[in-house]
Protein backbone atom coordinates (compact mmCIF):
# COMPACT_ATOMS: atom_id res chain seq x y z
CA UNK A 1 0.00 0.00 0.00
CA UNK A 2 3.17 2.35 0.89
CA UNK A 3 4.56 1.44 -2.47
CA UNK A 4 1.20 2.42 -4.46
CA UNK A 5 1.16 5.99 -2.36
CA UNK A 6 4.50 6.66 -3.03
CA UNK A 7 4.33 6.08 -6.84
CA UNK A 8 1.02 8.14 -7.02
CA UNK A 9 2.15 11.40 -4.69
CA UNK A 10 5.22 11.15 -7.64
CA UNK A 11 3.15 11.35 -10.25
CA UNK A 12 1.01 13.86 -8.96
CA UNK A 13 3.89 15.97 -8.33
CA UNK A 14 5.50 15.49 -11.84
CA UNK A 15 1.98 16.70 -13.15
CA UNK A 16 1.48 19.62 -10.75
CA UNK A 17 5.19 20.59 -10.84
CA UNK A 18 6.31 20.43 -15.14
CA UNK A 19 10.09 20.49 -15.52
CA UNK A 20 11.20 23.78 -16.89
CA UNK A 21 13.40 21.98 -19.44
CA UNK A 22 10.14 22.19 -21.54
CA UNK A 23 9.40 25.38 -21.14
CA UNK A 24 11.68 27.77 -23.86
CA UNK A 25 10.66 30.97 -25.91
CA UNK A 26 8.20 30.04 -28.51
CA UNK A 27 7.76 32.99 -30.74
CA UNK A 28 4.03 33.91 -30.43
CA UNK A 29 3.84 36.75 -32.91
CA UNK A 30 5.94 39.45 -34.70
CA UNK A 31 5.70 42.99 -36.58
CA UNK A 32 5.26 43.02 -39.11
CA UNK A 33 3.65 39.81 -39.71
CA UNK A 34 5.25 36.84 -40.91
CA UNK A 35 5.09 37.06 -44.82
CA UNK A 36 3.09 40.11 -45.05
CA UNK A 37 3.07 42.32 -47.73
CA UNK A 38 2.40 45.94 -45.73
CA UNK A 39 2.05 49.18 -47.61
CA UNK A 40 3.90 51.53 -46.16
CA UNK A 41 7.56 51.41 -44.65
CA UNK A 42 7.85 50.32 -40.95
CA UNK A 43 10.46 51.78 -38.70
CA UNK A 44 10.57 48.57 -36.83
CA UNK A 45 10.40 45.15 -36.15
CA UNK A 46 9.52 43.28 -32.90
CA UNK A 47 8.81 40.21 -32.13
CA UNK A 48 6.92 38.65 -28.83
CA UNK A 49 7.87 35.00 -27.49
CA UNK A 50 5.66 33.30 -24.25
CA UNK A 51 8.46 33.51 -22.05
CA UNK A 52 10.87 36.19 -20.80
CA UNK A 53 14.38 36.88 -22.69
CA UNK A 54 17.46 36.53 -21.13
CA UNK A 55 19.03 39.73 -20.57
CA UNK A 56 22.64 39.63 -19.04
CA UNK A 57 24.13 43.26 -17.34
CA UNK A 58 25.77 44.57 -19.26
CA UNK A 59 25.66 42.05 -22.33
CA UNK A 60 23.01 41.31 -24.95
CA UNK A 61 22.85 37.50 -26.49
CA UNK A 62 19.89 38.72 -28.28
CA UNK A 63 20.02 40.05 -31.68
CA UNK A 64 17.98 41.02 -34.81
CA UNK A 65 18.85 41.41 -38.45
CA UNK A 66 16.86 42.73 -41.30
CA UNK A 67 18.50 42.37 -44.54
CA UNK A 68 16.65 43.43 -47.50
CA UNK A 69 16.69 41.40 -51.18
CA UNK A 70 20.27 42.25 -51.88
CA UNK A 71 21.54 41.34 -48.26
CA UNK A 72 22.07 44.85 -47.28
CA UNK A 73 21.18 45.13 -43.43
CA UNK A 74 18.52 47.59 -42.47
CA UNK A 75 18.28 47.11 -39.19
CA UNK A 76 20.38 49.71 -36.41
CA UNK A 77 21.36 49.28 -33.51
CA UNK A 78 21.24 46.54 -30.98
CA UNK A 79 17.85 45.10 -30.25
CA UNK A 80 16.04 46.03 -27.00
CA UNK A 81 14.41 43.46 -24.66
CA UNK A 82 11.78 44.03 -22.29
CA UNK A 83 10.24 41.07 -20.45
CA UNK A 84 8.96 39.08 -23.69
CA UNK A 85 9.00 41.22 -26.50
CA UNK A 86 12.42 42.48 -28.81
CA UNK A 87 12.47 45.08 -31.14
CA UNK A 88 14.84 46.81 -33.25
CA UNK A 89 15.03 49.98 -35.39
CA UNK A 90 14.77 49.68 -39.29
CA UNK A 91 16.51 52.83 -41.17
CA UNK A 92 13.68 54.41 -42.61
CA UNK A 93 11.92 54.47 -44.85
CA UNK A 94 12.46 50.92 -46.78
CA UNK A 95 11.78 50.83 -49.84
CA UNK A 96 9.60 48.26 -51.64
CA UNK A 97 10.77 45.05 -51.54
CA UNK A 98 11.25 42.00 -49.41
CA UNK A 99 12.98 41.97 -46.47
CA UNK A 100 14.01 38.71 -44.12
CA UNK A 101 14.63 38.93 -40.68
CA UNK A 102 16.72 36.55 -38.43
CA UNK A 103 16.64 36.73 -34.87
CA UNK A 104 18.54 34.92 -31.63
CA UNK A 105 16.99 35.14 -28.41
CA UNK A 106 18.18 33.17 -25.28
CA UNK A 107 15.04 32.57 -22.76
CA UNK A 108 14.69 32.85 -19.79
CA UNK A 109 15.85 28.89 -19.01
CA UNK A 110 18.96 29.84 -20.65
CA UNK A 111 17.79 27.91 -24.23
CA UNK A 112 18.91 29.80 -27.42
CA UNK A 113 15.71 30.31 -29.82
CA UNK A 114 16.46 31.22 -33.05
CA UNK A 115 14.89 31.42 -36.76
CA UNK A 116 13.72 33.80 -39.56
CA UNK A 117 10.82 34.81 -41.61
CA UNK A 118 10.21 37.60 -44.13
CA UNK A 119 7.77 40.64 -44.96
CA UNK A 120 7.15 42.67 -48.05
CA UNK A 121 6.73 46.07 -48.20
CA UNK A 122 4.60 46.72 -51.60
């Protein structure tokens, strides 16, 4: 009977208490939106994960780049964090054309997170 309370109160806590080894920065959303053609020139681009980034005083592991079709970067700067969202400044305005944006983050479990998409400006 010991042995069967044992094994339940463990997985009880295993369900109540989730390892944070699966918890990392998923991206949740970004401006401008993945592969959308805007009108107008942005200034910026941010994106928002569902976890806090990793900022170390003093240092930033987090970056973003915005190249446009030729590879020339637009972006300036190095990229602000606050809580879950990063942004950088674009020189402005862009012209039309698309533009692809790669981005590092390290979360808040210490995991880097890193990808790219694009947007259009029309």
């Amino acid at each position: 009977m010991r042995i069967l309370l044992a094994i339940s109160a463990l997985i009880s806590l295993s369900i109540l208490n989730p390892s944070s080894a699966q918890a990392h920065a998923a991206l949740v959303s970004t401006f401008p939106t993945k592969a959308a053609i805007v009108p107008t020139s942005t200034n910026r681009v941010s994106m928002l994960f569902g976890e806090d980034i990793l900022v170390i005083k003093g240092k930033n592991p987090n970056s973003i780049s915005v190249t446009d079709s030729r590879g020339m970067k637009v972006s300036t700067g190095v990229a602000i964090v606050s809580g879950t969202k990063i942004s950088n400044a674009l020189t402005a305005p862009l012209t039309a054309g698309k533009y692809t944006v790669k981005y590092r983050v390290v979360s808040a479990d210490g995991h880097v997170v890193s990808g790219s998409y694009t947007f259009t400006v029309k």
